[in-house]
PDB file of N, CA and C in Angstrom:
ATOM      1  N   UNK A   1       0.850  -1.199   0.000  1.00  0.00           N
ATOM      2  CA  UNK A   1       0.000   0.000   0.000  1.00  0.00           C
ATOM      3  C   UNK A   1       0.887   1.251   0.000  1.00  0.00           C
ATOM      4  N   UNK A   2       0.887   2.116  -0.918  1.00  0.00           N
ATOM      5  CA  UNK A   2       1.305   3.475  -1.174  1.00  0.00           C
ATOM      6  C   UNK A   2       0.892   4.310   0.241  1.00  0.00           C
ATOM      7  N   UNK A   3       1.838   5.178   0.544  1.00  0.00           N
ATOM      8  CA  UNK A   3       1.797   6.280   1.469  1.00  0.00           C
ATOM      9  C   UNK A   3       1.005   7.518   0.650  1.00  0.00           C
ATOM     10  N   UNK A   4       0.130   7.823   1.071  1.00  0.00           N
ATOM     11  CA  UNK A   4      -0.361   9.139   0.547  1.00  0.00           C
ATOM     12  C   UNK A   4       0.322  10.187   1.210  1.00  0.00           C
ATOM     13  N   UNK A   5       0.927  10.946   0.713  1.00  0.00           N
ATOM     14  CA  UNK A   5       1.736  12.295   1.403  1.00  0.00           C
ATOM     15  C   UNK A   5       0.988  14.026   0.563  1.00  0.00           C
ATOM     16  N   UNK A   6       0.900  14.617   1.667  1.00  0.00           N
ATOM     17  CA  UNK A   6       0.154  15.755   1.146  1.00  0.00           C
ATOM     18  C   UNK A   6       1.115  16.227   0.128  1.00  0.00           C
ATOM     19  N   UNK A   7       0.653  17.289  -0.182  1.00  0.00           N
ATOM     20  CA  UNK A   7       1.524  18.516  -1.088  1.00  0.00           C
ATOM     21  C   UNK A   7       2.550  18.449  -0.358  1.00  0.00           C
ATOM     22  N   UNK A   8       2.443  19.441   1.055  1.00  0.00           N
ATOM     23  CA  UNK A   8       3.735  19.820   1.317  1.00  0.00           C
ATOM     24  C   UNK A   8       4.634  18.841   2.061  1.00  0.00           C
ATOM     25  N   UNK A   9       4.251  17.548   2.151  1.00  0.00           N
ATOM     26  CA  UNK A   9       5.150  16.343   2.636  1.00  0.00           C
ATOM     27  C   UNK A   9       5.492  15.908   1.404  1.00  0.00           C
ATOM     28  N   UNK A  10       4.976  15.911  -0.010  1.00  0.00           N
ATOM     29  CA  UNK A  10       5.983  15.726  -1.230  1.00  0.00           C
ATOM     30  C   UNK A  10       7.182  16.822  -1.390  1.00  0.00           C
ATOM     31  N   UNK A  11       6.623  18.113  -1.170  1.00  0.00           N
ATOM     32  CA  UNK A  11       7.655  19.105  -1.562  1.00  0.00           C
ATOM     33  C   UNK A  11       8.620  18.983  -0.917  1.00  0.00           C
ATOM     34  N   UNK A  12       8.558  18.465   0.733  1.00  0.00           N
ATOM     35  CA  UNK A  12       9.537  18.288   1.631  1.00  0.00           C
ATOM     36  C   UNK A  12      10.833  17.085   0.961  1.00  0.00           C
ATOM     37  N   UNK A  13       9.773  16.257   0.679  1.00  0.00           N
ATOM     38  CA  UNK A  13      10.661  14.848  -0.105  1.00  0.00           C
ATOM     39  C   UNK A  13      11.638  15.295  -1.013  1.00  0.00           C
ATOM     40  N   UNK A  14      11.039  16.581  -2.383  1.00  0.00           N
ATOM     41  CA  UNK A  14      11.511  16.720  -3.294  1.00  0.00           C
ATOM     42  C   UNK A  14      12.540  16.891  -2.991  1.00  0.00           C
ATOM     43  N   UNK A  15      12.637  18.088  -2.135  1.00  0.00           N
ATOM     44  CA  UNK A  15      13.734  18.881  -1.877  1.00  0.00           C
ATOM     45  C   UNK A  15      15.165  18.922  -0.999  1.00  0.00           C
ATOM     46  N   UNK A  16      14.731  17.795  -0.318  1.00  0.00           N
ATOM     47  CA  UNK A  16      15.348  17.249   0.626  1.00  0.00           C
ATOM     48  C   UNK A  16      15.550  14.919  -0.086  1.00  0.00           C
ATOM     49  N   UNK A  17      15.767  14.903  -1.112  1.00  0.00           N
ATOM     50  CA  UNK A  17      15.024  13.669  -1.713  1.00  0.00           C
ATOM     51  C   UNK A  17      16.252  12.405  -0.519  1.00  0.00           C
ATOM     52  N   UNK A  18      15.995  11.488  -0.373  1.00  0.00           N
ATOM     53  CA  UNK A  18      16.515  10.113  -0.135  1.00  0.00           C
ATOM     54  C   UNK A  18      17.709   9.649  -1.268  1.00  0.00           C
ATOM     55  N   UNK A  19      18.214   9.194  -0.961  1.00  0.00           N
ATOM     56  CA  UNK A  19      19.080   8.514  -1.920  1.00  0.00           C
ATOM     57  C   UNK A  19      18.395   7.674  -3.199  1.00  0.00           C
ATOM     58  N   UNK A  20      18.534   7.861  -4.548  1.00  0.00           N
ATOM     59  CA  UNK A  20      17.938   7.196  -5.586  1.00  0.00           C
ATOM     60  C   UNK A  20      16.292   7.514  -5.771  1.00  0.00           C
ATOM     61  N   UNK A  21      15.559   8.265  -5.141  1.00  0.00           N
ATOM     62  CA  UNK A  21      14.697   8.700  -5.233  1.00  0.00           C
ATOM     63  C   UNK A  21      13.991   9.437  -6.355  1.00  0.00           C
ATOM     64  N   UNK A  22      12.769   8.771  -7.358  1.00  0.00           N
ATOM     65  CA  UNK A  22      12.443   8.889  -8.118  1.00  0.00           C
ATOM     66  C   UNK A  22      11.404   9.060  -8.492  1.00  0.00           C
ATOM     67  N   UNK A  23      11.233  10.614  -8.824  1.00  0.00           N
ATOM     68  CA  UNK A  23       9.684  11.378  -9.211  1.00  0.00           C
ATOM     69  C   UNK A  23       8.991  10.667 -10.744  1.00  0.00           C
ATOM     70  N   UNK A  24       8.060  10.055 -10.244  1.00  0.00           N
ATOM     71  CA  UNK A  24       7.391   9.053 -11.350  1.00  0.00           C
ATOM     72  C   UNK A  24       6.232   9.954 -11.379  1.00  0.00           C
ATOM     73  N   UNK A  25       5.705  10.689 -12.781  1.00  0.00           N
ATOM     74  CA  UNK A  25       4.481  11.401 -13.371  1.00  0.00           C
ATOM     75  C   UNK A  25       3.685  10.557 -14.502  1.00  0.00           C
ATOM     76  N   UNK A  26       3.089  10.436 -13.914  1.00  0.00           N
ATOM     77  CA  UNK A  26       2.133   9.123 -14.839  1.00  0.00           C
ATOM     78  C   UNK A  26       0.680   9.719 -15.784  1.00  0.00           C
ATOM     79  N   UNK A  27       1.298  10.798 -15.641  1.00  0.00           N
ATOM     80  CA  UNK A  27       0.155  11.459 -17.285  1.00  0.00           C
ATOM     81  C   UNK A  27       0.731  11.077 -18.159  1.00  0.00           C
ATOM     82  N   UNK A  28       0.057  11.521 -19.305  1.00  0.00           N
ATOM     83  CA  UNK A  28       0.236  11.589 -20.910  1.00  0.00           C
ATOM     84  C   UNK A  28       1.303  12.754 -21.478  1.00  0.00           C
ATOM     85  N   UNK A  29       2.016  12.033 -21.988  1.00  0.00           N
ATOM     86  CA  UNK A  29       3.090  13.057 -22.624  1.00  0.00           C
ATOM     87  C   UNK A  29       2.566  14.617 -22.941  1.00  0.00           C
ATOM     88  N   UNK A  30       1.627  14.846 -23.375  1.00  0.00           N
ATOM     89  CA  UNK A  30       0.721  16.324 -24.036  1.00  0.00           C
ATOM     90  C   UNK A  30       1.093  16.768 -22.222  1.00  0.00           C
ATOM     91  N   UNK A  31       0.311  16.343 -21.468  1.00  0.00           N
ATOM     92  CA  UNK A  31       0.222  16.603 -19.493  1.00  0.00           C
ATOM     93  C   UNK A  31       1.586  16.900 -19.588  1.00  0.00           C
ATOM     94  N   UNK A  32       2.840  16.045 -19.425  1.00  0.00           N
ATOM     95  CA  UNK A  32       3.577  16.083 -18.812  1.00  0.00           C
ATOM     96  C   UNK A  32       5.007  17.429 -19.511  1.00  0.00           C
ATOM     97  N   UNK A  33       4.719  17.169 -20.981  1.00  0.00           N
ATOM     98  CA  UNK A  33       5.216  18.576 -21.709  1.00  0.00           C
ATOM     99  C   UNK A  33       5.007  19.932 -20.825  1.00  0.00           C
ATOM    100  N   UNK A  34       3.899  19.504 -21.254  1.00  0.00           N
ATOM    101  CA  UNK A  34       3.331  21.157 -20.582  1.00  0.00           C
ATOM    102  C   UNK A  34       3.567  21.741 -18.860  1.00  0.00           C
ATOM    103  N   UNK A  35       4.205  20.772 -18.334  1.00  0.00           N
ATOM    104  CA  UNK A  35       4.750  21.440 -16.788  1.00  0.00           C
ATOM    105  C   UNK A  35       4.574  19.570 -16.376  1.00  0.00           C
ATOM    106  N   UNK A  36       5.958  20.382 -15.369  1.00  0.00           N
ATOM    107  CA  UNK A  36       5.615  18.659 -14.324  1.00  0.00           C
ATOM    108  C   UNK A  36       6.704  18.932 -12.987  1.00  0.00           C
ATOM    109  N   UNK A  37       7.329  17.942 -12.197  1.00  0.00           N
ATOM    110  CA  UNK A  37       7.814  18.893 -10.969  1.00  0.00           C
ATOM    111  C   UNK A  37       8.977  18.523 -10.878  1.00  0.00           C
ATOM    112  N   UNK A  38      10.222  19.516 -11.133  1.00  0.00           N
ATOM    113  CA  UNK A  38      11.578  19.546 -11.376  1.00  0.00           C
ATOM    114  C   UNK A  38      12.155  17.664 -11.648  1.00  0.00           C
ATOM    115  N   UNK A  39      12.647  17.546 -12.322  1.00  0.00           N
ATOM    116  CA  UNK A  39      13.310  16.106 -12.372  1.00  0.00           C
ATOM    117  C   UNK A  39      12.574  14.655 -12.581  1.00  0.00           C
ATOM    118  N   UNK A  40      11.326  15.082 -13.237  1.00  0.00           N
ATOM    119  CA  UNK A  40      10.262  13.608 -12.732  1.00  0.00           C
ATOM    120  C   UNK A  40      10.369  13.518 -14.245  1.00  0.00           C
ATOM    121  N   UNK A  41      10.368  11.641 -13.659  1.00  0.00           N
ATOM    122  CA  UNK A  41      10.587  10.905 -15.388  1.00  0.00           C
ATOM    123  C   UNK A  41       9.138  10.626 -15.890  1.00  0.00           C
ATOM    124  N   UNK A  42       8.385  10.459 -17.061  1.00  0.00           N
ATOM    125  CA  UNK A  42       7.298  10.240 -17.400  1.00  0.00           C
ATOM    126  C   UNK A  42       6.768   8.688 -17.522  1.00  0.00           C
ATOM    127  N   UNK A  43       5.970   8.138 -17.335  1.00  0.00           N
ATOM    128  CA  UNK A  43       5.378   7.184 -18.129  1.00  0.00           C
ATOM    129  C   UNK A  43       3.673   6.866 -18.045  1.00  0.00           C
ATOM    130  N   UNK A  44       3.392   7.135 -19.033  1.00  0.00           N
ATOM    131  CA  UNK A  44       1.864   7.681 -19.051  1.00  0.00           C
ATOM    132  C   UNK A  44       1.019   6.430 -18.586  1.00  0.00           C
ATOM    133  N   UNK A  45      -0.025   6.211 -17.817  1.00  0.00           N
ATOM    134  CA  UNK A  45      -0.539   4.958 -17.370  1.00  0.00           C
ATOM    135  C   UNK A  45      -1.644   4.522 -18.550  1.00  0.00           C
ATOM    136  N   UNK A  46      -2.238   5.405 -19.096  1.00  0.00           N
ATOM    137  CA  UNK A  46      -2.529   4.625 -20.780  1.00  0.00           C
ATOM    138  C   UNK A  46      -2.024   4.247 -21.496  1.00  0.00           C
ATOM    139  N   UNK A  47      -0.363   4.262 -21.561  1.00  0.00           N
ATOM    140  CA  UNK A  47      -0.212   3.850 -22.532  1.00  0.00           C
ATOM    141  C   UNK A  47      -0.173   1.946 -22.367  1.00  0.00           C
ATOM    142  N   UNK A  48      -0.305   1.306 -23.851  1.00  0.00           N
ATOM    143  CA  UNK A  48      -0.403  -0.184 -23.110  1.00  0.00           C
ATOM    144  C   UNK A  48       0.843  -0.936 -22.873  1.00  0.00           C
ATOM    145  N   UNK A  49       2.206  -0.321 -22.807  1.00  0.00           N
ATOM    146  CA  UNK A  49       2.883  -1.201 -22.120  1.00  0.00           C
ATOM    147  C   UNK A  49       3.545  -0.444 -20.413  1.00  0.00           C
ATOM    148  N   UNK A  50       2.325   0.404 -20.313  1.00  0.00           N
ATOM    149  CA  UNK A  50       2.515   0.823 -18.730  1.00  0.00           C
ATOM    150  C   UNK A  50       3.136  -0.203 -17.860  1.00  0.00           C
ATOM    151  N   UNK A  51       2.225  -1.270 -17.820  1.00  0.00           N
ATOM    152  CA  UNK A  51       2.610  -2.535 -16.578  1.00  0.00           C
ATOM    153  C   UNK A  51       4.013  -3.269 -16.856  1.00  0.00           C
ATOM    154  N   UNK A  52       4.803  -3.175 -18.280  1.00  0.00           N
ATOM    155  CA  UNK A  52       5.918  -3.763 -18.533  1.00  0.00           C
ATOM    156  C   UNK A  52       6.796  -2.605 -18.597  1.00  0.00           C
ATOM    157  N   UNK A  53       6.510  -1.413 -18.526  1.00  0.00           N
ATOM    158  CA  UNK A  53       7.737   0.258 -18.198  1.00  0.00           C
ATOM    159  C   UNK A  53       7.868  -0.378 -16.801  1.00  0.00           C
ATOM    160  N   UNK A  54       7.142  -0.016 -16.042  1.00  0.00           N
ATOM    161  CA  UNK A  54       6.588  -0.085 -14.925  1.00  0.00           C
ATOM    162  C   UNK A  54       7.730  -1.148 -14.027  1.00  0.00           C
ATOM    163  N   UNK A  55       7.406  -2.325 -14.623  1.00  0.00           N
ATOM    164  CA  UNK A  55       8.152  -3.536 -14.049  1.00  0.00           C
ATOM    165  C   UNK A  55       9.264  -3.537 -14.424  1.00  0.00           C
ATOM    166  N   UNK A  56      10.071  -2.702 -15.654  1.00  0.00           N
ATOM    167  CA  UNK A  56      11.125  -2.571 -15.392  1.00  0.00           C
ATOM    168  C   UNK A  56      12.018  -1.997 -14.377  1.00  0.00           C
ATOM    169  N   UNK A  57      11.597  -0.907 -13.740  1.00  0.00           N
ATOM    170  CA  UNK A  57      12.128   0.456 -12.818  1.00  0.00           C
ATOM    171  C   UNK A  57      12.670  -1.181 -11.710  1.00  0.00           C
ATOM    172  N   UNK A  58      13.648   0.202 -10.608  1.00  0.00           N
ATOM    173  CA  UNK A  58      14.419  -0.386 -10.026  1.00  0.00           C
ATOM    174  C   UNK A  58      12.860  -0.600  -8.836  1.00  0.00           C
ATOM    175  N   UNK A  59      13.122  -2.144  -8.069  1.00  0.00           N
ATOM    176  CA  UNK A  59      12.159  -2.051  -7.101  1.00  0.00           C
ATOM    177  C   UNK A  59      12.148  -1.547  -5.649  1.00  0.00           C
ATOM    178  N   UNK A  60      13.828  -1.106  -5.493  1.00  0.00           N
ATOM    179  CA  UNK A  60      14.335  -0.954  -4.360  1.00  0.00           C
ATOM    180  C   UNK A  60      14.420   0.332  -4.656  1.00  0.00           C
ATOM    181  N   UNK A  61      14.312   1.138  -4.888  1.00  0.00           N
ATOM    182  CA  UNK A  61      14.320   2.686  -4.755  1.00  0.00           C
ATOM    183  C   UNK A  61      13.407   2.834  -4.503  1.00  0.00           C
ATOM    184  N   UNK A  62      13.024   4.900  -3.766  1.00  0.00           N
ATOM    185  CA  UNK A  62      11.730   4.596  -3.013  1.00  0.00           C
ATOM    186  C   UNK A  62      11.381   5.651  -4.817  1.00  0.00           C
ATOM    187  N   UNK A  63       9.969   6.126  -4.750  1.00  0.00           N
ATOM    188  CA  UNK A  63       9.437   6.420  -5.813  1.00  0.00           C
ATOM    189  C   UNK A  63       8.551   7.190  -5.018  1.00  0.00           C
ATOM    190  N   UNK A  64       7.716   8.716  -5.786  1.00  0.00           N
ATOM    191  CA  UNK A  64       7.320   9.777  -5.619  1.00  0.00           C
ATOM    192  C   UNK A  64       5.957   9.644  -7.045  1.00  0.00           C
ATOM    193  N   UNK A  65       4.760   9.147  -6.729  1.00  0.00           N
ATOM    194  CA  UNK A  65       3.758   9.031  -7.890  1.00  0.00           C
ATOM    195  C   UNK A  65       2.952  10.228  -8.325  1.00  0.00           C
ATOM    196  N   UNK A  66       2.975  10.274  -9.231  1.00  0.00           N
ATOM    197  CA  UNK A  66       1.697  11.519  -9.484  1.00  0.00           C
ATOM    198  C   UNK A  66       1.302  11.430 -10.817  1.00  0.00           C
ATOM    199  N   UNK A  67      -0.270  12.520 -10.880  1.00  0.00           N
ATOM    200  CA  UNK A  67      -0.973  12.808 -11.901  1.00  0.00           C
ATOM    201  C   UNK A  67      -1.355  14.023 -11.861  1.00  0.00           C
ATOM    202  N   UNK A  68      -2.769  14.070 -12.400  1.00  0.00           N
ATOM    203  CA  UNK A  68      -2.913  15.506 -12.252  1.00  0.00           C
ATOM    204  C   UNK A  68      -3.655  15.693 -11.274  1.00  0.00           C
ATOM    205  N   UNK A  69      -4.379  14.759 -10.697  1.00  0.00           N
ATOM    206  CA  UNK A  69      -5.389  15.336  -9.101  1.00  0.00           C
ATOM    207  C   UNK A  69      -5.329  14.014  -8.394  1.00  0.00           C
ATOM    208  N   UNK A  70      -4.828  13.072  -8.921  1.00  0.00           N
ATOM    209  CA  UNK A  70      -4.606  11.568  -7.855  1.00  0.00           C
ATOM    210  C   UNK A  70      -5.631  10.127  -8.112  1.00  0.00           C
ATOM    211  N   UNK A  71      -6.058  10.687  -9.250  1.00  0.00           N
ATOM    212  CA  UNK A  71      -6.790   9.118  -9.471  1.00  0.00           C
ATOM    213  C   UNK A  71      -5.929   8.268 -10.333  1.00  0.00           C
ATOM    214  N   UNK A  72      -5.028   8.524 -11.213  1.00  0.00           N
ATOM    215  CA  UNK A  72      -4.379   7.870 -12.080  1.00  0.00           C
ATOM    216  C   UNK A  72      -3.080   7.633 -11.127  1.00  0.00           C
ATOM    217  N   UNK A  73      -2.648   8.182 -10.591  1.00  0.00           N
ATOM    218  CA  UNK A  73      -1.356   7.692  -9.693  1.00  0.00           C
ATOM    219  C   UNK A  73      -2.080   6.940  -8.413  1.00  0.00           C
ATOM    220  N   UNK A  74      -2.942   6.737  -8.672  1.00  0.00           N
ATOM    221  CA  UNK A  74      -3.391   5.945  -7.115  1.00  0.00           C
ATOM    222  C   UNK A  74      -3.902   4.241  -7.821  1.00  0.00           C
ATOM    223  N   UNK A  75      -3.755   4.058  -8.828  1.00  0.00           N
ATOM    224  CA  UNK A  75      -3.920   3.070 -10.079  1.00  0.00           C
ATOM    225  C   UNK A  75      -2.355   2.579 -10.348  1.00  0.00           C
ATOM    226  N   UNK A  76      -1.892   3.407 -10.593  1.00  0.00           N
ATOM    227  CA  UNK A  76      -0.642   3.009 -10.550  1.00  0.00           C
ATOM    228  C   UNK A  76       0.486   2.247  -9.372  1.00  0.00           C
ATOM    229  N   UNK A  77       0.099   3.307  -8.364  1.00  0.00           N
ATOM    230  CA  UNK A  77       0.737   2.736  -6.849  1.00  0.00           C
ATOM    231  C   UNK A  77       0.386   1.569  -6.262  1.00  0.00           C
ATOM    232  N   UNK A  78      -0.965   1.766  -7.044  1.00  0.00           N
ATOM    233  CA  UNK A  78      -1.025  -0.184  -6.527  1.00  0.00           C
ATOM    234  C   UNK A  78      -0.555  -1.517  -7.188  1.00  0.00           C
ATOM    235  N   UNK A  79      -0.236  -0.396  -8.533  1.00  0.00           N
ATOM    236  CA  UNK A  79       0.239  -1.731  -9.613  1.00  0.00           C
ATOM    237  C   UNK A  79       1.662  -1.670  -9.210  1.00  0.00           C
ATOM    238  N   UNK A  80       2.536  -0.835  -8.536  1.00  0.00           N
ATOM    239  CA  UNK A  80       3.851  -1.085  -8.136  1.00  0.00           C
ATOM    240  C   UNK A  80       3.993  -1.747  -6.834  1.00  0.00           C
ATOM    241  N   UNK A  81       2.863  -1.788  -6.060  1.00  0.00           N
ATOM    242  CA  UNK A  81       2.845  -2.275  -4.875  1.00  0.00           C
ATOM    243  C   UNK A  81       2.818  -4.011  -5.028  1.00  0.00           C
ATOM    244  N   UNK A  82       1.802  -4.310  -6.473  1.00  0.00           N
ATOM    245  CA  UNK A  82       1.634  -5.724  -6.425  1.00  0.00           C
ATOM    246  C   UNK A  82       2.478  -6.197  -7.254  1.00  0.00           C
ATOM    247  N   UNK A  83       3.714  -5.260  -7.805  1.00  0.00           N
ATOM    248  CA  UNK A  83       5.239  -5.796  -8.680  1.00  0.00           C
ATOM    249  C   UNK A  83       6.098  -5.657  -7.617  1.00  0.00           C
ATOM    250  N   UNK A  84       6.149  -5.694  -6.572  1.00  0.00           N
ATOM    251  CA  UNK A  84       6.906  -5.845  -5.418  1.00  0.00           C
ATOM    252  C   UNK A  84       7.426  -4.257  -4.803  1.00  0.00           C
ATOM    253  N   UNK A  85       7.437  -3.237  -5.577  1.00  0.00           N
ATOM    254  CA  UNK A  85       8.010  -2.372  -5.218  1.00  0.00           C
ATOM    255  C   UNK A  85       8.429  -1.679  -3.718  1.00  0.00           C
ATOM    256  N   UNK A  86       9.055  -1.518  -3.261  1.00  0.00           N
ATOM    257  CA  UNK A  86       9.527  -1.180  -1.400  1.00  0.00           C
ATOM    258  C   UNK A  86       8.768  -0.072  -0.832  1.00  0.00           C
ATOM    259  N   UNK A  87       9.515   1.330  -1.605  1.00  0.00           N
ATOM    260  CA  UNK A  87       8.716   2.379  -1.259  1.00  0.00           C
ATOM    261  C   UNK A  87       8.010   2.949  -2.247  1.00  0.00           C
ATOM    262  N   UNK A  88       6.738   3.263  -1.933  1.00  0.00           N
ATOM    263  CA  UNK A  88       6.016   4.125  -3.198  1.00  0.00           C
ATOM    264  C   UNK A  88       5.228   4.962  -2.307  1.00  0.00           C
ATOM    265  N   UNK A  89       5.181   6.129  -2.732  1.00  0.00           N
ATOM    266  CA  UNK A  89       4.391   7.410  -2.079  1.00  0.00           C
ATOM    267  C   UNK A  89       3.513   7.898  -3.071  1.00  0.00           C
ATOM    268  N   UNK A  90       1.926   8.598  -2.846  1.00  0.00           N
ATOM    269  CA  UNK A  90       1.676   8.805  -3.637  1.00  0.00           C
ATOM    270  C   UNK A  90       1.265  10.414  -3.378  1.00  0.00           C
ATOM    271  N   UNK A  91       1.192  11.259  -4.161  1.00  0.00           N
ATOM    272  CA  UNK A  91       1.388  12.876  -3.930  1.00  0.00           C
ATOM    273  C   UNK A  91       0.116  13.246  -4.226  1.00  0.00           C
ATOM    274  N   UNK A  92      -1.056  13.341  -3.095  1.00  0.00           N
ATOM    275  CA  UNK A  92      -2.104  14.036  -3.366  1.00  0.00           C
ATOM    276  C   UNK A  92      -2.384  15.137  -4.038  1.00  0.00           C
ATOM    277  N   UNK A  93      -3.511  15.740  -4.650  1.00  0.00           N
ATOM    278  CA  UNK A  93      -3.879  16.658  -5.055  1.00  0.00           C
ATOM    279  C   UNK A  93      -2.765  16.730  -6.390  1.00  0.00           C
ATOM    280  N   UNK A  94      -2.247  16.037  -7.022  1.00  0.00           N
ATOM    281  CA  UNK A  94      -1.447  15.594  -7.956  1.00  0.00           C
ATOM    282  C   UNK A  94      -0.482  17.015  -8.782  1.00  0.00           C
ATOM    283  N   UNK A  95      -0.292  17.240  -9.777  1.00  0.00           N
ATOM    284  CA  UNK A  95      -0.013  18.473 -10.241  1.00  0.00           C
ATOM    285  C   UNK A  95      -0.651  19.316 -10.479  1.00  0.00           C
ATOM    286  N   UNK A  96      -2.470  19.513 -10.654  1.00  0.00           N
ATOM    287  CA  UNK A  96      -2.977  20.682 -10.026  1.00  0.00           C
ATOM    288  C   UNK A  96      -2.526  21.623  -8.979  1.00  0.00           C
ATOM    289  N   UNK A  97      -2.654  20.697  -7.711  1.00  0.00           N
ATOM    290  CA  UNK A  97      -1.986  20.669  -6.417  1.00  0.00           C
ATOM    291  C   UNK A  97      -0.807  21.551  -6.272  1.00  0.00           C
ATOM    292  N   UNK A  98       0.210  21.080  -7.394  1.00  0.00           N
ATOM    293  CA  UNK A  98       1.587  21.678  -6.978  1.00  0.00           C
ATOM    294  C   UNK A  98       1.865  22.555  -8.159  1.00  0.00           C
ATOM    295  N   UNK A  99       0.782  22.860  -8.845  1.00  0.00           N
ATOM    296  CA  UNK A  99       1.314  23.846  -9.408  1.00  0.00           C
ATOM    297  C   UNK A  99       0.341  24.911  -9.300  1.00  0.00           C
ATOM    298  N   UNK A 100      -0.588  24.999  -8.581  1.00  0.00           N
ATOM    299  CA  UNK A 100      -1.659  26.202  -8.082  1.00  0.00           C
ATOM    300  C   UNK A 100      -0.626  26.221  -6.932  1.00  0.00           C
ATOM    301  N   UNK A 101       0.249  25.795  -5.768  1.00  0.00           N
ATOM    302  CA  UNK A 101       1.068  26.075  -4.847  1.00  0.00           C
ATOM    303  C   UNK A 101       2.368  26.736  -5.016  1.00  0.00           C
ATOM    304  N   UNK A 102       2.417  26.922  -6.873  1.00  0.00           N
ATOM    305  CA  UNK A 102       3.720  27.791  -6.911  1.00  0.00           C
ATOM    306  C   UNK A 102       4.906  26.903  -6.920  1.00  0.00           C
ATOM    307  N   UNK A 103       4.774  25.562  -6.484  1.00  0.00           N
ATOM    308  CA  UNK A 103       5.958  24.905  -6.307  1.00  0.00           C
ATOM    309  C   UNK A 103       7.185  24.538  -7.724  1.00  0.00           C
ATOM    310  N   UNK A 104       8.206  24.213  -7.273  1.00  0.00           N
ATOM    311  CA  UNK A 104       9.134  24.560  -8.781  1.00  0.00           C
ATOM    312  C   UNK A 104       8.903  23.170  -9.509  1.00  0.00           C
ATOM    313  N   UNK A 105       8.773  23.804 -10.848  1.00  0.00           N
ATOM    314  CA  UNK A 105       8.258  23.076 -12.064  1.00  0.00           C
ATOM    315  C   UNK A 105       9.323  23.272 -13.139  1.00  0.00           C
ATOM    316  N   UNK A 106       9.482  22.314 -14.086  1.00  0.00           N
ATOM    317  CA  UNK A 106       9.780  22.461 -15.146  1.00  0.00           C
ATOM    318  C   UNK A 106       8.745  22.059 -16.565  1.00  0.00           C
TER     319      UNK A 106
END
């Protein structure tokens, strides 16, 4: 089961990150072009080889999930939870969230 962490317990993560720690944005490329939150790698959960991207990533690193308001990264966190994954967090209020908060984006 994924940790749900508010906004500002992700921003804390970002910024302060863990060792190997990896901002996973699970929109659609068009979403993730257009803004996403400093350093996060993409892989869109429609697309259809999501569950085999997915199962590649390392399982021992912890991971940072998001979308754009938390229903698609909360789909996802469970599909990393049942590929064994260690840590997975998932970032409420998704990138709406953190980018109506001003927080740094690229």
């Amino acid at each position: 089961m994924a940790e749900l962490l508010d906004l500002n317990a992700a921003r804390t993560l970002v910024d302060a990150p863990p060792a190997d720690l990896v901002v996973l944005d699970v929109r659609t490329e068009d979403e993730f072009a257009a803004g996403h939150v400093a350093g996060a790698q993409n892989i869109d959960i429609y697309d259809e080889n999501f569950a085999e991207k997915v199962g590649a990533l390392d399982r021992s690193v912890p991971y940072l999930v998001y979308c754009k308001a938390g229903g698609r990264s909360a789909k996802a966190c469970e599909l990393m939870g049942a590929l064994g994954f260690s840590t997975v967090s998932d970032m409420t209020n998704g990138w709406d969230g953190w980018a109506d908060a001003g927080f740094p984006a690229e």
